[in-house]
C-alpha atoms as a PDB file:
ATOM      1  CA  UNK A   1       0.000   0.000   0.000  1.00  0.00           C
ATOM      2  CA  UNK A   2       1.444   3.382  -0.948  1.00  0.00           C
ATOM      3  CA  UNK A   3       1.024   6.120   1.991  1.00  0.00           C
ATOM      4  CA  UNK A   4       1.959   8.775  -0.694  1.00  0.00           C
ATOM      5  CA  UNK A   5       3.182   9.653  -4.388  1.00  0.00           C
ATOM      6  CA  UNK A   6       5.208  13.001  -5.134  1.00  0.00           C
ATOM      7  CA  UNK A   7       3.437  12.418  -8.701  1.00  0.00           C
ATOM      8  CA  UNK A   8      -0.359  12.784  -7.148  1.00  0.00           C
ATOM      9  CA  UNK A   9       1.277  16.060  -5.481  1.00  0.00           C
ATOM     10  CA  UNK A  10       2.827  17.575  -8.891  1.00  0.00           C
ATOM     11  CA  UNK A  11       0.614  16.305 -11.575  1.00  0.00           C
ATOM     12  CA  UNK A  12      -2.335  18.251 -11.999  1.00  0.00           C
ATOM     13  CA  UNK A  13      -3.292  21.271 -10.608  1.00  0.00           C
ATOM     14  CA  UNK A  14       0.579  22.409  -9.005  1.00  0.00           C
ATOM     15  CA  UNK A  15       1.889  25.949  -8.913  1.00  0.00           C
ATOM     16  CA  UNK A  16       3.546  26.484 -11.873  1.00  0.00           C
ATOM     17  CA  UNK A  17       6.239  28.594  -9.827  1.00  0.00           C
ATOM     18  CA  UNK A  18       6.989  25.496  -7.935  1.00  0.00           C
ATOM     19  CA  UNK A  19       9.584  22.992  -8.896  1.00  0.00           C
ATOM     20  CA  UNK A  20       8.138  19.561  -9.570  1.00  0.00           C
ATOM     21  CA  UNK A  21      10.294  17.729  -6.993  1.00  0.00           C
ATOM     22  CA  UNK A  22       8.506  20.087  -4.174  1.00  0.00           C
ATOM     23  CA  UNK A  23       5.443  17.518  -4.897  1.00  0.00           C
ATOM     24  CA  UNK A  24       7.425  15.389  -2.691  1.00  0.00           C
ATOM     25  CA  UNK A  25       8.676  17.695  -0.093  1.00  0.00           C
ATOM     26  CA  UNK A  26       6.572  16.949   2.564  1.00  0.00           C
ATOM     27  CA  UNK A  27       6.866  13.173   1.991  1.00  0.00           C
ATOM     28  CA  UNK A  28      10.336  13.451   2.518  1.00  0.00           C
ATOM     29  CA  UNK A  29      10.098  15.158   5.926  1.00  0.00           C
ATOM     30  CA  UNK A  30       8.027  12.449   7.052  1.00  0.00           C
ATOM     31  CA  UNK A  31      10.449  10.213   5.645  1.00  0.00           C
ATOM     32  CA  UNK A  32      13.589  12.045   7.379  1.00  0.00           C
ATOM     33  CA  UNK A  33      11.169  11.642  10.836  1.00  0.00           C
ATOM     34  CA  UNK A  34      10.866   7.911  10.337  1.00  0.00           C
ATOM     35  CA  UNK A  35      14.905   7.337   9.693  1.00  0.00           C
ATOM     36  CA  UNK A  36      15.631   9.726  12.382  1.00  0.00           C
ATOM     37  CA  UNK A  37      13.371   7.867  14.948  1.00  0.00           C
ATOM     38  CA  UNK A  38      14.761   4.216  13.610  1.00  0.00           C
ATOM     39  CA  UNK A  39      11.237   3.032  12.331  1.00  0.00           C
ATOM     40  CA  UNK A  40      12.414   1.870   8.890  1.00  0.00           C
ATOM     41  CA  UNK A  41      12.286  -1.882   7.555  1.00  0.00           C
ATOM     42  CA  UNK A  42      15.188  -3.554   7.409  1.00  0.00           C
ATOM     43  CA  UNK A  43      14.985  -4.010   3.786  1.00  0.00           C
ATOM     44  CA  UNK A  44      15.539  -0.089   3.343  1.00  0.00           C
ATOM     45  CA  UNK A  45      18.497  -0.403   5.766  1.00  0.00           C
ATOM     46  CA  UNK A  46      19.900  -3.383   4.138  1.00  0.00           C
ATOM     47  CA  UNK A  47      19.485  -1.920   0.712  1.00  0.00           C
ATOM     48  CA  UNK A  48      20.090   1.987   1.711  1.00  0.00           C
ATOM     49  CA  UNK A  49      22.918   1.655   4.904  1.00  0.00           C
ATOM     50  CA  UNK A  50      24.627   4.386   3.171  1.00  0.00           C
ATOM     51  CA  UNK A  51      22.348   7.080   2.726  1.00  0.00           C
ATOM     52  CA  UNK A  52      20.116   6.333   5.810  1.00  0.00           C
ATOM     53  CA  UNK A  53      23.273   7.330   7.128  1.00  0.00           C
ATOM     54  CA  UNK A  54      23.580  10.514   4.914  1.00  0.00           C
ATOM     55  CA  UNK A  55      19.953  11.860   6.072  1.00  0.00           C
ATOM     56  CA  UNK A  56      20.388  10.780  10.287  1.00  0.00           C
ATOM     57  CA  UNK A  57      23.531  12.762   9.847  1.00  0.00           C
ATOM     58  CA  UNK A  58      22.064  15.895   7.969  1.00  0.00           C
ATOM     59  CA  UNK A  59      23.969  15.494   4.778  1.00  0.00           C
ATOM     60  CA  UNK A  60      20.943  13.933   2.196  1.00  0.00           C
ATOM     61  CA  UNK A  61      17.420  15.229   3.269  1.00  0.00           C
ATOM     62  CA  UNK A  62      14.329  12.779   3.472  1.00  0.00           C
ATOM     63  CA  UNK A  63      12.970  14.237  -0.211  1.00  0.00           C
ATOM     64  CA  UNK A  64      16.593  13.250  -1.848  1.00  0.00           C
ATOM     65  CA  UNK A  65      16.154  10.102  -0.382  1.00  0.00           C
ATOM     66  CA  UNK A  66      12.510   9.288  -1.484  1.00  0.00           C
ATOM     67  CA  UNK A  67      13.862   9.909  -5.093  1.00  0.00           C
ATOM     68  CA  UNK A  68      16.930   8.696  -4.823  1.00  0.00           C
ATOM     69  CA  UNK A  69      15.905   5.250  -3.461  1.00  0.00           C
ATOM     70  CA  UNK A  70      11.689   4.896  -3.260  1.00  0.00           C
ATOM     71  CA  UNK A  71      11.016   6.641  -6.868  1.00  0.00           C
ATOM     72  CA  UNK A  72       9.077   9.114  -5.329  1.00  0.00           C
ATOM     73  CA  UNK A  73       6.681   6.937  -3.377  1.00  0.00           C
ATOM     74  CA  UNK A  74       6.213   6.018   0.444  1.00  0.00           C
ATOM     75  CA  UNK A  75       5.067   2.489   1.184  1.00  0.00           C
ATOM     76  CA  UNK A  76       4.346   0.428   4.318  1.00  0.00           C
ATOM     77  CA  UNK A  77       7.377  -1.653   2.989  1.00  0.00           C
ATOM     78  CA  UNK A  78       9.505   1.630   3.709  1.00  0.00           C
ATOM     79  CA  UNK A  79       8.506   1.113   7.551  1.00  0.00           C
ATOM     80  CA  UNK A  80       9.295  -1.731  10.374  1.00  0.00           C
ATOM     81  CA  UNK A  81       5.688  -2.687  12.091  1.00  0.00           C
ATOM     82  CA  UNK A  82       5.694   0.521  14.339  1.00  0.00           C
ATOM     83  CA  UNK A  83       6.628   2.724  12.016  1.00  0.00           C
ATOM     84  CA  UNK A  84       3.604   1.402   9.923  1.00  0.00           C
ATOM     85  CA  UNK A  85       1.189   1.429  12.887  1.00  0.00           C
ATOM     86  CA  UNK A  86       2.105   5.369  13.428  1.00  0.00           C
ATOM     87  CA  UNK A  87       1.794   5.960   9.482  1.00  0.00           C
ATOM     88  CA  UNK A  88      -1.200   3.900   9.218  1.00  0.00           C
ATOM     89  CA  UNK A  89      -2.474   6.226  12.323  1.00  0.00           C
ATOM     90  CA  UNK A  90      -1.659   9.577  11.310  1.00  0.00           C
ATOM     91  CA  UNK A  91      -0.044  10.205   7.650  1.00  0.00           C
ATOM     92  CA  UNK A  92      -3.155  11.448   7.049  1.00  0.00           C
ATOM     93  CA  UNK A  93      -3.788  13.970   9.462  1.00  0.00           C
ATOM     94  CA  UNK A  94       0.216  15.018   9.200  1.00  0.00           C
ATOM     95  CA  UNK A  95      -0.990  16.366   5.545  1.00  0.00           C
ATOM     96  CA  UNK A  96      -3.512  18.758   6.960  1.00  0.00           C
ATOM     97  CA  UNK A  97      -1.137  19.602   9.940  1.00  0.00           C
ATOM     98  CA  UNK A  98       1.675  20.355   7.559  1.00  0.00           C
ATOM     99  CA  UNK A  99      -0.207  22.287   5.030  1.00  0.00           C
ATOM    100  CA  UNK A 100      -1.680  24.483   7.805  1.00  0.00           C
ATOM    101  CA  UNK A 101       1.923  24.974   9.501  1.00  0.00           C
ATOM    102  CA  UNK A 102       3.299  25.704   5.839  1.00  0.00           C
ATOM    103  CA  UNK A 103       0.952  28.362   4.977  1.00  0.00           C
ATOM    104  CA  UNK A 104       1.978  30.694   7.698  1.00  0.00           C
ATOM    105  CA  UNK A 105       4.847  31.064   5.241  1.00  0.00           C
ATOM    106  CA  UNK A 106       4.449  30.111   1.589  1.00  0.00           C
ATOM    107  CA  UNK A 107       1.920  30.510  -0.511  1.00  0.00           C
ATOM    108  CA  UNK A 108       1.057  26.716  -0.567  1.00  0.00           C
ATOM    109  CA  UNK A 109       2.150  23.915   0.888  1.00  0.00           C
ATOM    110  CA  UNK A 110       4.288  22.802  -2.089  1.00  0.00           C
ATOM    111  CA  UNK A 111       6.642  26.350  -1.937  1.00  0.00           C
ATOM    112  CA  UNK A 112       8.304  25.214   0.932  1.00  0.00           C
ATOM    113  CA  UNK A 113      12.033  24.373   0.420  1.00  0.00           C
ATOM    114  CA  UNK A 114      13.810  21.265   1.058  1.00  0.00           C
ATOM    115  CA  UNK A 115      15.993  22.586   3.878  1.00  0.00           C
ATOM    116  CA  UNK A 116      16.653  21.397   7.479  1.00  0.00           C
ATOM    117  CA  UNK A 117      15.473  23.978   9.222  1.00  0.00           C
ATOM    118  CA  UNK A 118      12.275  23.265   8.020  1.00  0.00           C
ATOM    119  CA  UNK A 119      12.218  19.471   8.509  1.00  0.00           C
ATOM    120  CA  UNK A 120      12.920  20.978  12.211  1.00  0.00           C
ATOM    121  CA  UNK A 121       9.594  23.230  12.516  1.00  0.00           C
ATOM    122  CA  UNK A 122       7.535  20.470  11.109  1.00  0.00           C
ATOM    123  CA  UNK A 123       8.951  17.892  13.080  1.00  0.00           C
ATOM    124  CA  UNK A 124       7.978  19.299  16.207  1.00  0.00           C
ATOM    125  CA  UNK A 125       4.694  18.180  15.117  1.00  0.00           C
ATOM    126  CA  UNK A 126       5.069  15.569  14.092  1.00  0.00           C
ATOM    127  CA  UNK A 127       7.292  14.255  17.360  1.00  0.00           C
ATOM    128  CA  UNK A 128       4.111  15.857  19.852  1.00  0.00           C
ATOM    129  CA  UNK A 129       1.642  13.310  17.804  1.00  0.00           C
ATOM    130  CA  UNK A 130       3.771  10.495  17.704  1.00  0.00           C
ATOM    131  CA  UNK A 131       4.123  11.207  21.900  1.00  0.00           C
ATOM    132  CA  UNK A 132       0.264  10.843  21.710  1.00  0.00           C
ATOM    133  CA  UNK A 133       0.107   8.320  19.596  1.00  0.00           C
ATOM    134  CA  UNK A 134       2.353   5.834  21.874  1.00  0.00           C
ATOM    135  CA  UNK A 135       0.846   7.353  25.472  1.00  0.00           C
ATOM    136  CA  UNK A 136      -2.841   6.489  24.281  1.00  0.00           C
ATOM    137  CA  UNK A 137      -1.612   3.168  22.857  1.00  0.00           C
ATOM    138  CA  UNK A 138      -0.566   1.949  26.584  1.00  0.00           C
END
């Protein structure tokens, strides 16, 4: 099951001011999230050791990596069985909660650059859900 496609994000109806690749921006955040909180599969970290490296160490961000290894697309077999239970729980929501965060700023939610420091302001949110998340699954 695919979570999300950068192509259903910058097909269609996209800014035309915005770089293609931005269709998969926000993707890769959630992506960076996931290798940064170890809730990969092992098939990604058998077959991506290197670069899961790269993004836990700030030198590849989570959108490089979605192209450079997932084509663009975010599956459950991208995620160990937690990382699909939290994914499965709120990858949904996390699109409304990042397009309302992003809008402060940019004119929609696929203007926003692919930079650290804003992985970091959307992470916050994403770290206070997954707190929730794991407190009401106890």
């Amino acid at each position: 099951m695919a979570y999300d496609k950068a192509k259903w994000h910058s097909e269609g109806d996209f800014p035309k001011d915005a770089p293609a690749e931005n269709g998969g921006t926000h993707i890769g955040i959630f992506l960076a999230w996931a290798i940064l909180h170890d809730l990969v599969s092992d098939e990604l970290r058998a077959d991506a050791a290197e670069d899961l490296t790269a993004v836990r160490e700030r030198q590849m961000t989570g959108r490089t990596f979605l192209f450079k290894h997932l084509d663009g697309v975010l599956t459950e077999d991208d995620f160990n069985e937690q990382g699909n239970a939290f994914a499965r729980h709120y990858y949904n929501k996390y699109m409304g909660e990042f397009d309302r965060i992003v809008r402060k700023q940019f004119p929609t939610a696929y203007h926003i650059g692919d930079l650290w420091k804003n992985y970091d302001a959307i992470a916050k949110i994403i770290d206070k859900r997954y707190a929730e998340w794991r407190t009401a699954a106890r």
